[in-house]
Protein backbone atom coordinates (compact mmCIF):
# COMPACT_ATOMS: atom_id res chain seq x y z
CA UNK A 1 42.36 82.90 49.86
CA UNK A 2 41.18 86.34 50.64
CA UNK A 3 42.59 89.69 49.70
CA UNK A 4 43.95 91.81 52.16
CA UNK A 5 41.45 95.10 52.03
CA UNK A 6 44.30 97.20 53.97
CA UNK A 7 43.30 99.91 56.38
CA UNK A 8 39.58 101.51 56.51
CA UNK A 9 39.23 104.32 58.93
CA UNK A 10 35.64 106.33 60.01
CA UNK A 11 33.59 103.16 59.40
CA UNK A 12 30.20 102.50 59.42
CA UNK A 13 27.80 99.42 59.04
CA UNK A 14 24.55 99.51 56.94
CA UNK A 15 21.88 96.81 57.94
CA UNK A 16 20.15 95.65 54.60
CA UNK A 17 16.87 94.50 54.61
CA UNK A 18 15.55 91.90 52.81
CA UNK A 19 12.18 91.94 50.68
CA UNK A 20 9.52 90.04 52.55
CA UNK A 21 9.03 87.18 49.57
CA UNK A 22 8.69 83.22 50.61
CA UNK A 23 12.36 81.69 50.11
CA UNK A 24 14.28 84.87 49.15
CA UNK A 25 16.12 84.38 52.16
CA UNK A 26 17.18 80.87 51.43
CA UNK A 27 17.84 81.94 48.01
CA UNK A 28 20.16 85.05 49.21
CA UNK A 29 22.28 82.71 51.36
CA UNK A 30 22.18 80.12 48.92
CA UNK A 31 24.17 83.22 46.25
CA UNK A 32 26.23 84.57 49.34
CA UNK A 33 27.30 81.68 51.16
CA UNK A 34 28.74 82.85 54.89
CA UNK A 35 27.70 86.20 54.55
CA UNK A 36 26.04 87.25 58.03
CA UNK A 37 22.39 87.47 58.60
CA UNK A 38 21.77 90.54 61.67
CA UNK A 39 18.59 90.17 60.90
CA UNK A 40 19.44 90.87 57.12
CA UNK A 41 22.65 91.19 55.06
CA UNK A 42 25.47 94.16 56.12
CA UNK A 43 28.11 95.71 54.34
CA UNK A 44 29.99 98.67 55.34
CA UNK A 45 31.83 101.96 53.80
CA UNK A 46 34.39 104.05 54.99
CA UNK A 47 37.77 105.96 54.23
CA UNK A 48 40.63 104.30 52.74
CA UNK A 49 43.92 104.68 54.54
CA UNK A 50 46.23 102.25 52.30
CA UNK A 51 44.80 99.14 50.49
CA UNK A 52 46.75 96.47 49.95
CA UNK A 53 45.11 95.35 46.78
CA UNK A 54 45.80 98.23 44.78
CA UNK A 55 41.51 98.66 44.30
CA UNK A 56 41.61 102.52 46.13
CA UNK A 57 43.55 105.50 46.58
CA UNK A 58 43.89 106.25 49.87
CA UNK A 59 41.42 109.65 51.26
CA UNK A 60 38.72 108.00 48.52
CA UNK A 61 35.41 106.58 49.75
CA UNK A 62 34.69 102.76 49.44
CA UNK A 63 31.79 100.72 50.09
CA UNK A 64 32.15 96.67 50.81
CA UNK A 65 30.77 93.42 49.73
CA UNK A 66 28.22 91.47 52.06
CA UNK A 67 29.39 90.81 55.44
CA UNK A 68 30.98 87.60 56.63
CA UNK A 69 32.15 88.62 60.19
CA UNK A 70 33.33 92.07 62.39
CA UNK A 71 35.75 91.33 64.98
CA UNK A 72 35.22 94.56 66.94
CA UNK A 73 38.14 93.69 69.33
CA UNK A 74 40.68 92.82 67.06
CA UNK A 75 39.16 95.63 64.40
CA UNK A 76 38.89 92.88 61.57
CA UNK A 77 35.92 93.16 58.74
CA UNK A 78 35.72 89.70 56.77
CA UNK A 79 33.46 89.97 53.60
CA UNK A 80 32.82 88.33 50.78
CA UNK A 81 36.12 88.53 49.45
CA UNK A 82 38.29 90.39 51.13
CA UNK A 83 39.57 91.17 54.47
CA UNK A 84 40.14 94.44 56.04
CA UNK A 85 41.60 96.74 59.29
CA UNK A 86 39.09 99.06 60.53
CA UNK A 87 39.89 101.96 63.04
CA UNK A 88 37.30 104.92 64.01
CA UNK A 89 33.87 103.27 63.89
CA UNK A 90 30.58 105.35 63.32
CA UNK A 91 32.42 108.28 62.19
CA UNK A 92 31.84 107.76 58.30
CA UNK A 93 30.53 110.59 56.06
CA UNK A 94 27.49 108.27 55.56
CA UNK A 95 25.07 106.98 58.58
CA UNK A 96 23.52 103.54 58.34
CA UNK A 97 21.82 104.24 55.12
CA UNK A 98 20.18 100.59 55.16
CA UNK A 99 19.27 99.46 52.04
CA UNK A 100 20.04 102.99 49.89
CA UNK A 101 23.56 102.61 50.42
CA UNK A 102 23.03 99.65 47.42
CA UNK A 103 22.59 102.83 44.90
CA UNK A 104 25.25 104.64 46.13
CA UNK A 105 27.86 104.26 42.77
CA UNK A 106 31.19 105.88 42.57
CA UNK A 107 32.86 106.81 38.75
């Protein structure tokens, strides 16, 4: 079962690109089973409100695992792992930083 992610507000997507090698997509999916392909991988970032499993404080900054499905209407973000609330798309502190957002690190 997945953890409950809580509430992210001022969300944004990043589409991830993947190199351009024979069967490193097949090999990706085969690692990441479910995660969604739009054309490549996606995670997101954003604001944490309240998080249910005790991972964040709430104001800090937070970046997610691949992508499994949005639910725009319902404001549901499935990943990896974890499943979260999202409120206030597009307004994050960081724009769709494709695949750079991967060397974004927080101590």
């Amino acid at each position: 079962m997945k953890k409950d992610g809580g509430l992210i507000r001022n969300w944004q997507l990043h589409h991830l690109i993947l190199p351009d090698i024979e069967g490193f997509e097949e090999e990706f999916l085969a690692t990441f089973p479910g995660a969604l392909l739009d054309p490549g991988p996606l995670k997101f970032s954003g604001t944490v409100v309240e998080d249910s499993a005790g991972r964040y404080k709430p104001g800090w900054h937070m970046i997610s695992s691949y992508i499994c499905s949005i639910d725009r209407e319902r404001g549901v973000i499935e990943t990896m792992n974890t499943i979260y609330k999202v409120i206030d798309e597009g307004n994050d502190e960081l724009p769709d930083m494709g695949n750079n957002i991967l060397n974004v690190f927080y101590r």
